[in-house]
Protein backbone atom coordinates (compact mmCIF):
# COMPACT_ATOMS: atom_id res chain seq x y z
CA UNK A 1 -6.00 11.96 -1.38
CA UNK A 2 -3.21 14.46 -2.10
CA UNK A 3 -2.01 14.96 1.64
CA UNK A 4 1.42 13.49 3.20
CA UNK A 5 -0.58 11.33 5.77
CA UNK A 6 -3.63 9.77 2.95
CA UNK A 7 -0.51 8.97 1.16
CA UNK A 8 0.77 7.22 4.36
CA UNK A 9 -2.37 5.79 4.76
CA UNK A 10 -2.45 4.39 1.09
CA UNK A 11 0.84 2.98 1.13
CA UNK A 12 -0.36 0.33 3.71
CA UNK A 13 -3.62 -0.57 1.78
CA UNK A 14 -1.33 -1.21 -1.10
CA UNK A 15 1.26 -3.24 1.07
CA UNK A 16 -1.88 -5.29 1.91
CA UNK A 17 -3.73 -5.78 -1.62
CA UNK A 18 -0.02 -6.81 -2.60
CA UNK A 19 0.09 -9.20 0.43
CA UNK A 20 -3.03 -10.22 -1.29
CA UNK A 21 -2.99 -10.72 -4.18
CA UNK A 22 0.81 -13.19 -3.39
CA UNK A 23 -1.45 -15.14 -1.34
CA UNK A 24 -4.17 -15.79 -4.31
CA UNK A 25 -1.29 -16.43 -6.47
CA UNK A 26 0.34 -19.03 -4.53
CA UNK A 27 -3.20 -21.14 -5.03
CA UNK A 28 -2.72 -20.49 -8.57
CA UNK A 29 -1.91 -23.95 -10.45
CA UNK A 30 -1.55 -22.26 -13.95
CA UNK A 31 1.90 -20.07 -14.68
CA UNK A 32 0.29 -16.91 -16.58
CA UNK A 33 -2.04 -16.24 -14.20
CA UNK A 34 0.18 -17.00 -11.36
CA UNK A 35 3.08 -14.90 -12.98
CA UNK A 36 0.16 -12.07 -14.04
CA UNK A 37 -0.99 -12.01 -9.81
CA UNK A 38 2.31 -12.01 -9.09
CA UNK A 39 3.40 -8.97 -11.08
CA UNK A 40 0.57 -6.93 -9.45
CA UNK A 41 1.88 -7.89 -6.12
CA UNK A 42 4.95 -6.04 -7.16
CA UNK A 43 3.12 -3.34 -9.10
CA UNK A 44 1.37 -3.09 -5.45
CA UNK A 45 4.82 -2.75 -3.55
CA UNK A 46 6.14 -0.23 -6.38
CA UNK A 47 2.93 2.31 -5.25
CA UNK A 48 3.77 1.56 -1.90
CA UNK A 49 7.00 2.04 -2.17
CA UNK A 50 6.53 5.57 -3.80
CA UNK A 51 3.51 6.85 -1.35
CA UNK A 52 6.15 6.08 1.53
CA UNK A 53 8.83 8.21 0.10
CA UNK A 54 6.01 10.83 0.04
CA UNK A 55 4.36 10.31 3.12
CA UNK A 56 4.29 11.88 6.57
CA UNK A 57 3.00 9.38 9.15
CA UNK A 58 -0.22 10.64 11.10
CA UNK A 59 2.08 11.08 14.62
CA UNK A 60 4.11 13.67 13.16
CA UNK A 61 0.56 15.84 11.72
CA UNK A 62 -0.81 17.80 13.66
CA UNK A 63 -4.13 15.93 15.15
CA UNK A 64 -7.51 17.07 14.22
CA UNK A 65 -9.38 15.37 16.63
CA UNK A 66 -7.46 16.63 19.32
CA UNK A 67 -6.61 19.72 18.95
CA UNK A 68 -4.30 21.82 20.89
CA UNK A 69 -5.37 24.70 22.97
């Protein structure tokens, strides 16, 4: 997973586990955990964050499945 677009493609998995794990912390009664989901979250955006910065989006790669002639 080293090229511009898997990095593209991993910054929106992380968007969503962060998405994620906010919503299981918001059904959290106790602060720790809560606070503890809630810092992954943002430990999520902060990859995220980073793989975008280093990311080409798959429109502007060349596409292997349709190649041009």
């Amino acid at each position: 997973m080293t090229s511009q677009s898997s990095w593209y493609q991993a910054a929106r998995n992380w968007r969503m586990r962060a998405e994620e794990a906010r919503a299981h912390a918001d059904e959290m009664k106790e602060a720790e955990p809560k606070a503890i989901m809630l810092r992954i979250a943002a430990d999520y955006d902060k990859l995220a964050d980073w793989a975008e910065k280093n990311s080409t989006p798959f429109w502007r790669t060349k596409n292997p499945i349709f190649p041009s002639k």
